[in-house]
C-alpha atoms as a PDB file:
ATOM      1  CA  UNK A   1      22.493  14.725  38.499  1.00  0.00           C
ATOM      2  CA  UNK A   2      20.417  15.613  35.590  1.00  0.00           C
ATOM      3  CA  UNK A   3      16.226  14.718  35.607  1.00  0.00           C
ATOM      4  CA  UNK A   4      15.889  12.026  33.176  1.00  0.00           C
ATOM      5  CA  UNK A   5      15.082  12.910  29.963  1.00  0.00           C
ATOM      6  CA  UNK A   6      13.801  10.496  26.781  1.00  0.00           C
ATOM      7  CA  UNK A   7      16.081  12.468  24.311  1.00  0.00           C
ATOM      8  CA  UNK A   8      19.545  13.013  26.102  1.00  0.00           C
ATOM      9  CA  UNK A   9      22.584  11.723  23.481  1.00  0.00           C
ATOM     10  CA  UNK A  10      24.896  10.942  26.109  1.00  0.00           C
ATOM     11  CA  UNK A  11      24.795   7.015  27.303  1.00  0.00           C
ATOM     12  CA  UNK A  12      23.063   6.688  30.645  1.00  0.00           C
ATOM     13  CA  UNK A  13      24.541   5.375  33.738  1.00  0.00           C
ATOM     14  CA  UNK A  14      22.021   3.731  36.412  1.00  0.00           C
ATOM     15  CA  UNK A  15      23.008   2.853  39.673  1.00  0.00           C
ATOM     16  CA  UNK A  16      20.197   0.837  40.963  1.00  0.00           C
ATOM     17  CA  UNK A  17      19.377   1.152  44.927  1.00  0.00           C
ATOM     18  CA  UNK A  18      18.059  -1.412  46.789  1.00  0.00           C
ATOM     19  CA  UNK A  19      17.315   0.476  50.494  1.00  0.00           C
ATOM     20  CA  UNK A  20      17.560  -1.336  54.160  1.00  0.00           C
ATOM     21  CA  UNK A  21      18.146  -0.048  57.226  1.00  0.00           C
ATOM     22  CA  UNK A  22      21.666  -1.911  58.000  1.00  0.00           C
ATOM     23  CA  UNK A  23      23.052  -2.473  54.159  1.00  0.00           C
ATOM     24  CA  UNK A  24      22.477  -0.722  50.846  1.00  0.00           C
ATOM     25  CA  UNK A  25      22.075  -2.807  47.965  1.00  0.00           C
ATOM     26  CA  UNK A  26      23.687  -1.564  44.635  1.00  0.00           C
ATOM     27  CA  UNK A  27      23.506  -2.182  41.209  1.00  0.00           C
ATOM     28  CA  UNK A  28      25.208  -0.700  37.849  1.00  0.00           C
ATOM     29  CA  UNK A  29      23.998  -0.797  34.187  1.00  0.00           C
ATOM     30  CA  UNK A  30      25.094   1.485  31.211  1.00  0.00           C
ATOM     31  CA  UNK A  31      23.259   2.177  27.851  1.00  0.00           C
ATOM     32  CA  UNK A  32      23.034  -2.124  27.253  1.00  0.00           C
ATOM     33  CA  UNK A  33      20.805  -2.974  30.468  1.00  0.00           C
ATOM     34  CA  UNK A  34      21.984  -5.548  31.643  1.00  0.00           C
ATOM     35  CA  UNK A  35      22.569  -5.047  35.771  1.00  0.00           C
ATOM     36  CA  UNK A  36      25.167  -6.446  37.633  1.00  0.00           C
ATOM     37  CA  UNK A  37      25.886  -6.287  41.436  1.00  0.00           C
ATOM     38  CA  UNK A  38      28.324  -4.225  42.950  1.00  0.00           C
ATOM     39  CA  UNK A  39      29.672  -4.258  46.902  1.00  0.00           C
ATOM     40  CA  UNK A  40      26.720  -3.004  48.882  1.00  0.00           C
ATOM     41  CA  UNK A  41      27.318  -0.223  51.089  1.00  0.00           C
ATOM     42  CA  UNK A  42      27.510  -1.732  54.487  1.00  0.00           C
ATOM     43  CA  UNK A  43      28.882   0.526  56.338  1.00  0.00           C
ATOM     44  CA  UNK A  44      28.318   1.285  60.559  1.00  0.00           C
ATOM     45  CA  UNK A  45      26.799   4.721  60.314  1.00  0.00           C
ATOM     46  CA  UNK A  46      24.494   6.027  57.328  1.00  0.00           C
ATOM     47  CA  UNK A  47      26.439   9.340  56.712  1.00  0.00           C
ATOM     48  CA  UNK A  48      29.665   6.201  56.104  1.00  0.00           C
ATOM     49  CA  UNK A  49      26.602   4.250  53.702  1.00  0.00           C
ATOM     50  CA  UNK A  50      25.294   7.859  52.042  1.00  0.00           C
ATOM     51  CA  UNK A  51      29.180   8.516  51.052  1.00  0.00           C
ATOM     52  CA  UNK A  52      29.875   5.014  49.704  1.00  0.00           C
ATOM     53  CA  UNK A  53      26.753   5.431  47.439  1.00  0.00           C
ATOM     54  CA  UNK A  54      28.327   8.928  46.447  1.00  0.00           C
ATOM     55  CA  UNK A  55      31.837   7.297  45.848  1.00  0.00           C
ATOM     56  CA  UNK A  56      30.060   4.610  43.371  1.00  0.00           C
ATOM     57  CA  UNK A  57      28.331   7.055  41.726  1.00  0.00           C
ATOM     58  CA  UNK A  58      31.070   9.304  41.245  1.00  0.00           C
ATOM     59  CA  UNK A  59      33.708   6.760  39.885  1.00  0.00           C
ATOM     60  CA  UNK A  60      30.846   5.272  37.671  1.00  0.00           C
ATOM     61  CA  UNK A  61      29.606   8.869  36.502  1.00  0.00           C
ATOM     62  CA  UNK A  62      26.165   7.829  37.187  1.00  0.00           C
ATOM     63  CA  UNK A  63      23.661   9.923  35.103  1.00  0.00           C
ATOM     64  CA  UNK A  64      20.266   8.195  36.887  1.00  0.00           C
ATOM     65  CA  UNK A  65      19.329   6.310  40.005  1.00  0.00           C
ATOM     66  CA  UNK A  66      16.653   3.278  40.113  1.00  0.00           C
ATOM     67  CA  UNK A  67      15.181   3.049  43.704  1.00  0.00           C
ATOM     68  CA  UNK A  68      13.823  -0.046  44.741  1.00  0.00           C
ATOM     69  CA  UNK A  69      10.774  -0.305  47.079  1.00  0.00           C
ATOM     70  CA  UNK A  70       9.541  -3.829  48.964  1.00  0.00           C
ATOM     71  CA  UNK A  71       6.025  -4.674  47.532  1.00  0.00           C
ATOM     72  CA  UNK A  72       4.958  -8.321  48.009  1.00  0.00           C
ATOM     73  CA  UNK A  73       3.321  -9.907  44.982  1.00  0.00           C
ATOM     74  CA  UNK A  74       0.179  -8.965  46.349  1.00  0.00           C
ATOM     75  CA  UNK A  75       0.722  -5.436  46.267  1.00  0.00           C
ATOM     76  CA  UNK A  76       1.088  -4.584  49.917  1.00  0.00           C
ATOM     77  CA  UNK A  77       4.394  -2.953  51.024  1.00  0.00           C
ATOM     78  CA  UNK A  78       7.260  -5.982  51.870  1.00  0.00           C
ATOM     79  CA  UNK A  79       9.796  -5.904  54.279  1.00  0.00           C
ATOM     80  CA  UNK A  80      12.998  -3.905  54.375  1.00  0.00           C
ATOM     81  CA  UNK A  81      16.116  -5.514  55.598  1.00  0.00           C
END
């Protein structure tokens, strides 16, 4: 994958990643915005989670990932499922 970039032509792709220790939250939008959930990668073993995420991405020829982190409204870091 390509860094992002404010001038590329082509129509972007995000996957968005929510991260926890036992499931993977995932989440596609394309050049509209709008995000909708996909299966989240729940597999037993990470390497098994780490290729589902690649499988997505592939199939969905992701051009940018959105991380999520857990902050609580007050700022301080929130729990990760």
């Amino acid at each position: 994958m390509e860094p992002h970039s404010a001038t590329r032509s082509s129509p972007e792709r995000l996957l968005g990643i929510d991260y926890g220790e036992k499931r993977i939250g995932l989440a596609y939008a394309d050049e509209v915005g709008i995000a909708v959930p996909l299966p989240a990668a729940v597999e037993a073993s990470v390497e098994a989670r780490l290729d589902h995420i690649l499988r997505v991405a592939g199939e969905r020829r992701i051009t940018l990932l959105v991380v999520g982190y857990p902050y609580n409204m007050d700022g301080t870091v929130g729990f990760k499922a």
